[in-house]
C-alpha atoms as a PDB file:
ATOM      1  CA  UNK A   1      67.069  81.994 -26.931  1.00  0.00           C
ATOM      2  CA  UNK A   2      66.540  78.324 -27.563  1.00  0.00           C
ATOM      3  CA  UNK A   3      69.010  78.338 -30.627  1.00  0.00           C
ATOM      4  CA  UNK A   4      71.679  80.169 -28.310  1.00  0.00           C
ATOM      5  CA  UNK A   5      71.187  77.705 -25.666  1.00  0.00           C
ATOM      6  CA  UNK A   6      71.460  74.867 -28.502  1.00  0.00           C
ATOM      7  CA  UNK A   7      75.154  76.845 -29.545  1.00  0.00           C
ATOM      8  CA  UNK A   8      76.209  76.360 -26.017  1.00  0.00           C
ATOM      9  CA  UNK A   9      75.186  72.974 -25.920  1.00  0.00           C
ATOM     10  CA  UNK A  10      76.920  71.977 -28.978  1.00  0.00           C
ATOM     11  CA  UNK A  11      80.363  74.334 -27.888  1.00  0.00           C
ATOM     12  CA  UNK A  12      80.325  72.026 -24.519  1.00  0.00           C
ATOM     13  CA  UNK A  13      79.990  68.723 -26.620  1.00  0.00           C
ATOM     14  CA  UNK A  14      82.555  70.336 -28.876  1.00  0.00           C
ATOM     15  CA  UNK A  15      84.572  70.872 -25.317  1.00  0.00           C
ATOM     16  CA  UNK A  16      83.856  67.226 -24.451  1.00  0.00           C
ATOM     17  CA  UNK A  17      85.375  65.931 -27.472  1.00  0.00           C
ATOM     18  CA  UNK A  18      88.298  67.803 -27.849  1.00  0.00           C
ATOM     19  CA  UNK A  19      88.956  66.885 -23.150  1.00  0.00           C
ATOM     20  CA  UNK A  20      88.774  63.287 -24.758  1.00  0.00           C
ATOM     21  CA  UNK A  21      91.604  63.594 -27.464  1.00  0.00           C
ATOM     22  CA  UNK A  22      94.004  65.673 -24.912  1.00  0.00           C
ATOM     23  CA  UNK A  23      93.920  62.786 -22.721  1.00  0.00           C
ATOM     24  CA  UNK A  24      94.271  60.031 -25.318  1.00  0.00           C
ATOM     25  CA  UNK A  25      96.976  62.376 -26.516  1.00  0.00           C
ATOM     26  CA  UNK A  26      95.562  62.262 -30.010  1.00  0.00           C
ATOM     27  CA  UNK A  27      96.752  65.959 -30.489  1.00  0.00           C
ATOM     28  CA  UNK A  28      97.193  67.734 -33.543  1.00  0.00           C
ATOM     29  CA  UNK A  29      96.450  71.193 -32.728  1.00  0.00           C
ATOM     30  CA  UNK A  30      96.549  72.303 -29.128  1.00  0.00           C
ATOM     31  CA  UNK A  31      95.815  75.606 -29.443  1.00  0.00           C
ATOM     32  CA  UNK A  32      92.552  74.776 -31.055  1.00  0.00           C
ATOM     33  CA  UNK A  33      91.350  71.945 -28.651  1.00  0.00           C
ATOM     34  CA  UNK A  34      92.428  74.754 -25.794  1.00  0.00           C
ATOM     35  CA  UNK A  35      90.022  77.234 -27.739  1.00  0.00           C
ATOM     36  CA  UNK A  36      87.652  75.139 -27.832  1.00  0.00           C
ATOM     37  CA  UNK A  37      87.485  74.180 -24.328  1.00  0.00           C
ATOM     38  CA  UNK A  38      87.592  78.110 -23.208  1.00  0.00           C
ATOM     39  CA  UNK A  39      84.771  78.913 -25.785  1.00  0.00           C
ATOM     40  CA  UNK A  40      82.287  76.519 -23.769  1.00  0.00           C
ATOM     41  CA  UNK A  41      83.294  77.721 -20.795  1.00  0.00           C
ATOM     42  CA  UNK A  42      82.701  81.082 -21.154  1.00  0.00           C
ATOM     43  CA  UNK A  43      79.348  80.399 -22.967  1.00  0.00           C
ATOM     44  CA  UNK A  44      78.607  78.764 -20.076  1.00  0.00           C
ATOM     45  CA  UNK A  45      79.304  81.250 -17.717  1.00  0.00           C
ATOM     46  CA  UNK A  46      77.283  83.065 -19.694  1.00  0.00           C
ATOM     47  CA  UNK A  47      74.252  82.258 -20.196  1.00  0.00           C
ATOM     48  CA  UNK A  48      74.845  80.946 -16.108  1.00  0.00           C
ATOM     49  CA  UNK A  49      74.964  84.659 -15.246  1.00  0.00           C
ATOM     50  CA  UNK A  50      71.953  85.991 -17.837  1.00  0.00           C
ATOM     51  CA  UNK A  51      69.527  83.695 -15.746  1.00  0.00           C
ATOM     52  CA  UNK A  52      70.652  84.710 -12.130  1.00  0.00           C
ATOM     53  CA  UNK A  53      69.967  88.104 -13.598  1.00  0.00           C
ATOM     54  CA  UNK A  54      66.736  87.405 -15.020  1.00  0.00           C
ATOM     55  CA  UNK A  55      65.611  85.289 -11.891  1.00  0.00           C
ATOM     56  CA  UNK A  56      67.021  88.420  -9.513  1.00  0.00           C
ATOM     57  CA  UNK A  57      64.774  90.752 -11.704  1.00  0.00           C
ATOM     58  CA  UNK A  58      61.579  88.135 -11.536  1.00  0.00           C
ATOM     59  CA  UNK A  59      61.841  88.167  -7.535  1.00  0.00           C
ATOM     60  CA  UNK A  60      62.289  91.711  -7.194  1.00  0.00           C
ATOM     61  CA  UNK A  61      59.390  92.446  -9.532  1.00  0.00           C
ATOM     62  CA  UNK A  62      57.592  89.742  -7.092  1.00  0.00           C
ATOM     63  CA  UNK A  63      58.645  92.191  -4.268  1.00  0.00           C
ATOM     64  CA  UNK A  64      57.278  95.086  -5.816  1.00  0.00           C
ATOM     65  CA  UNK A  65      53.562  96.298  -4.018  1.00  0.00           C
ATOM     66  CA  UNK A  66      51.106  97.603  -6.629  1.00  0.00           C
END
């Protein structure tokens, strides 16, 4: 998990970068900055969506009477 997490980190740095050059305009490859940018966002989205599914599965394991 932590070396996933890490990935995503680095893909939004990555994603960061390559926002910076499109807006200088220091463009070589569009399609790969665009890539880029998508990749981080849905990594984010992600791993956004695996802890509101592990935090809804803590709380109703909370709500659970033994």
């Amino acid at each position: 998990l932590k070396k996933y997490i890490a990935d995503i980190n680095n893909d939004l740095k990555q994603a960061g970068v390559a926002e910076e050059k499109l807006i200088s305009g220091d463009v070589s490859n569009l399609e790969e900055l665009m890539y880029q940018i998508e990749k981080a966002d849905i990594s984010l989205r992600l791993v956004t969506e695996i802890r509101n599914k592990a935090l809804e599965s803590y709380q109703e394991i909370m709500r659970m009477q033994v």
